[in-house]
C-alpha atoms as a PDB file:
ATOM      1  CA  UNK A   1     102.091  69.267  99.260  1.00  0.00           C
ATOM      2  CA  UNK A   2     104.711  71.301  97.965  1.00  0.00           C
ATOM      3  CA  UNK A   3     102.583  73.484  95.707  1.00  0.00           C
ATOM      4  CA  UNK A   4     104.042  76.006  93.226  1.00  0.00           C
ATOM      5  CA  UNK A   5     102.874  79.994  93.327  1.00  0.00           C
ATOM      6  CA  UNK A   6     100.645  80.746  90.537  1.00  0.00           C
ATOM      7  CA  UNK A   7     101.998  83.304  88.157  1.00  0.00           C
ATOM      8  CA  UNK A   8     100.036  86.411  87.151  1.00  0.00           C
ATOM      9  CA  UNK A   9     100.662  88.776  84.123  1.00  0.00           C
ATOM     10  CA  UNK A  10      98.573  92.095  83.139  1.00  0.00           C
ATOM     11  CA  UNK A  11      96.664  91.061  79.519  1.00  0.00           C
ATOM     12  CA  UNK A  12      94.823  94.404  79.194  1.00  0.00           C
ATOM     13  CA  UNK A  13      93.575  97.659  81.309  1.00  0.00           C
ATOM     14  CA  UNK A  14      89.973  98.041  80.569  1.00  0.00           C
ATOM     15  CA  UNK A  15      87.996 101.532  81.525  1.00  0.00           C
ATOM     16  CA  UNK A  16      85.308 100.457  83.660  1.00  0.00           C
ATOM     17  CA  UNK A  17      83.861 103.758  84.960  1.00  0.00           C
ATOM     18  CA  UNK A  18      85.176 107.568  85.305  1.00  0.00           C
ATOM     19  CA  UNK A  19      83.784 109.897  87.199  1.00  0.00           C
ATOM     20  CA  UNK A  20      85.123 113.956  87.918  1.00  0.00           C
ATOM     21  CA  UNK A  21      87.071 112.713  90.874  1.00  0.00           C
ATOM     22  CA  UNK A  22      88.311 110.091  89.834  1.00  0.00           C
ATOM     23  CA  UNK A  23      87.147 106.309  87.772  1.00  0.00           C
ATOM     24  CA  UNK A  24      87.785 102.443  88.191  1.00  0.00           C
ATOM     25  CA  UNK A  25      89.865 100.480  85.825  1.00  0.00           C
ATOM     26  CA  UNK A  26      89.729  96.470  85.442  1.00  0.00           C
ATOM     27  CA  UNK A  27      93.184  94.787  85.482  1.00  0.00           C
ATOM     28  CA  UNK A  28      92.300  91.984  83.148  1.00  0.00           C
ATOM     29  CA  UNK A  29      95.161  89.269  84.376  1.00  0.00           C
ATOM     30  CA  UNK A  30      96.097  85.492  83.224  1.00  0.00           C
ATOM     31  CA  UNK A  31      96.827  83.508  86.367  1.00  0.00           C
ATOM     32  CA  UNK A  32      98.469  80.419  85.886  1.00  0.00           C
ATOM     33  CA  UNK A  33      98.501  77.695  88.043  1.00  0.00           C
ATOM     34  CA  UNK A  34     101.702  74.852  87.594  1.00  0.00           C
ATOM     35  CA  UNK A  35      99.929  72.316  90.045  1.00  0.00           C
ATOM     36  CA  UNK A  36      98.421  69.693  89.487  1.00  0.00           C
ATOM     37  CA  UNK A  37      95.290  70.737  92.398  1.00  0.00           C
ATOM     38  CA  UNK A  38      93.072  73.088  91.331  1.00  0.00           C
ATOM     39  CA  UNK A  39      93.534  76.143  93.696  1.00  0.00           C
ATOM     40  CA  UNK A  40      90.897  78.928  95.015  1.00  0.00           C
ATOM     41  CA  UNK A  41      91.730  82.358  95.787  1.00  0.00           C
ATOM     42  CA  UNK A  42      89.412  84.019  97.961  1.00  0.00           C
ATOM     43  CA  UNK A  43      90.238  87.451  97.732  1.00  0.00           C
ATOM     44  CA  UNK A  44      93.198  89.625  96.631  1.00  0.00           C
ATOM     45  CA  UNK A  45      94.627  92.674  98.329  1.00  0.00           C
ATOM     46  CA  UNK A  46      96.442  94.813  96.738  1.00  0.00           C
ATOM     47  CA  UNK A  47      98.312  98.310  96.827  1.00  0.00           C
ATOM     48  CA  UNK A  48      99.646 100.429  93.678  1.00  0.00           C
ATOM     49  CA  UNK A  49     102.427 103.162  94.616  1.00  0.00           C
ATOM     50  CA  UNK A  50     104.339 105.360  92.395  1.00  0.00           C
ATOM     51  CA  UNK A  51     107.501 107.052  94.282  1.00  0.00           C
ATOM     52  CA  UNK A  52     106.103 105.903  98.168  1.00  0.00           C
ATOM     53  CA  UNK A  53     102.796 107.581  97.693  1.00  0.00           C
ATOM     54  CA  UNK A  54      99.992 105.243  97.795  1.00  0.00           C
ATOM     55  CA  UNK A  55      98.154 105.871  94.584  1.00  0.00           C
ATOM     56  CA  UNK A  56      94.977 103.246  95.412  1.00  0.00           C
ATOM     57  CA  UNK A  57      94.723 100.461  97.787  1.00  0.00           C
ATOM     58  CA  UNK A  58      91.568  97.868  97.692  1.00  0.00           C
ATOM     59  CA  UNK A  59      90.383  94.585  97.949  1.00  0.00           C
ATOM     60  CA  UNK A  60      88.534  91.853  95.491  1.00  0.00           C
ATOM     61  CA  UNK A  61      86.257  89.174  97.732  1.00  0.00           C
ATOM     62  CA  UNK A  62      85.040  87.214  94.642  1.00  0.00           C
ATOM     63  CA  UNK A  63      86.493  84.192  95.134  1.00  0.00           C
ATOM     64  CA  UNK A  64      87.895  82.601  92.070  1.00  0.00           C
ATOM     65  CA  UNK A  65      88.661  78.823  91.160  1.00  0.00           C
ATOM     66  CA  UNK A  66      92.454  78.500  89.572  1.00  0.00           C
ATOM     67  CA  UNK A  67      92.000  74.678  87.591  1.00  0.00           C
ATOM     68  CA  UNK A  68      95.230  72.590  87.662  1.00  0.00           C
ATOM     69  CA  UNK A  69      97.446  73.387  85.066  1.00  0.00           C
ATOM     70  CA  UNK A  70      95.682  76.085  83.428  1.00  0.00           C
ATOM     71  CA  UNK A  71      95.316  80.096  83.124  1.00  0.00           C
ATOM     72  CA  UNK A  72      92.862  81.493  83.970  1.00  0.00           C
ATOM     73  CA  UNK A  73      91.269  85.339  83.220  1.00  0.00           C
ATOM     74  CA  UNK A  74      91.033  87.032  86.472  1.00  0.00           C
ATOM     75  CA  UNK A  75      89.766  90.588  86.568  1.00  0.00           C
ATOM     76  CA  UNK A  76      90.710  93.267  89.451  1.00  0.00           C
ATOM     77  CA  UNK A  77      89.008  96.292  89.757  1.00  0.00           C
ATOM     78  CA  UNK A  78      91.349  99.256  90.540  1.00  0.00           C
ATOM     79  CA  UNK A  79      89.417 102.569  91.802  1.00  0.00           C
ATOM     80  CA  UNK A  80      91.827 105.491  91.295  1.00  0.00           C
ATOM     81  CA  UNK A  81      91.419 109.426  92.307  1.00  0.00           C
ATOM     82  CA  UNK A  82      92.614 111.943  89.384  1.00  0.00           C
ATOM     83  CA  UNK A  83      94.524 113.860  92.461  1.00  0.00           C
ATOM     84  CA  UNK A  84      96.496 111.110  93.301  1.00  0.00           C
ATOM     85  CA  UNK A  85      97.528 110.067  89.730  1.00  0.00           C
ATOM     86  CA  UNK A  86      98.733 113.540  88.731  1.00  0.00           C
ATOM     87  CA  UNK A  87     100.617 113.777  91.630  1.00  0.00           C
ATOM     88  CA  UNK A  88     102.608 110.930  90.601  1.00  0.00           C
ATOM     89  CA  UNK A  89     102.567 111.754  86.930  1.00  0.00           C
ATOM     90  CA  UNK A  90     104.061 115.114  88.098  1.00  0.00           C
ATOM     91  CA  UNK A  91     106.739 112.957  89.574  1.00  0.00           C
ATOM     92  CA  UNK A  92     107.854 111.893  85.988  1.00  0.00           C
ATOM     93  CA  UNK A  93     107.577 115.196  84.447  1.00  0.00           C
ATOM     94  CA  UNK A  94     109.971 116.423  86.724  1.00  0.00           C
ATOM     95  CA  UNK A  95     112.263 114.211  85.915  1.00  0.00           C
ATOM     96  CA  UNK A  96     112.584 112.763  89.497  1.00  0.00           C
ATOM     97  CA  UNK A  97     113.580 109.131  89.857  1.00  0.00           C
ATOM     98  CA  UNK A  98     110.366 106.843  89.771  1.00  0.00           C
ATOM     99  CA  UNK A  99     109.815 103.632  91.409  1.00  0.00           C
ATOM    100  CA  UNK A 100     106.574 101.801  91.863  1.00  0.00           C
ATOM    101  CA  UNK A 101     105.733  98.642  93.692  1.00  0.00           C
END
């Protein structure tokens, strides 16, 4: 078929819920799909590091419908701990080299 990879870009970062421990935020993404098939995505996995330490890790199982030759809104729920995002924030404040993936 020769189909294209969609490409995805970060819109906004909406607060969805915090908590003491910790909260969930919603990635709101545009996914854009160049072909001219309408594509489904049944579920995204996904990891967020900061400096090799694994700052959340999930899944979303709502599949979504990507039309031909459009964007479309696509929201991912990200469930952080507090612990885990100071740690890296403490990274930056210590001026240590930062990479993320």
């Amino acid at each position: 078929l020769g189909l294209k990879e969609p490409k995805a870009q970060i819109k906004s970062v909406q607060i969805e819920k915090l908590q003491l421990d910790g909260g969930v935020l919603n990635l709101v993404c545009e996914v854009e799909n160049p072909n001219s098939v309408d594509l489904k995505i049944d579920s995204i996995d996904y990891q967020l590091s900061l400096n090799n330490k694994n700052l959340t890790s999930s899944s979303m199982t709502q599949a979504t419908q990507l039309k031909a030759n459009e964007k479309t809104e696509v929201i991912i729920p990200v469930a952080f701990k507090y612990s885990d995002v100071f740690a890296g924030i403490g990274d930056l404040l210590n001026a240590k080299p930062v990479s993320y993936k």
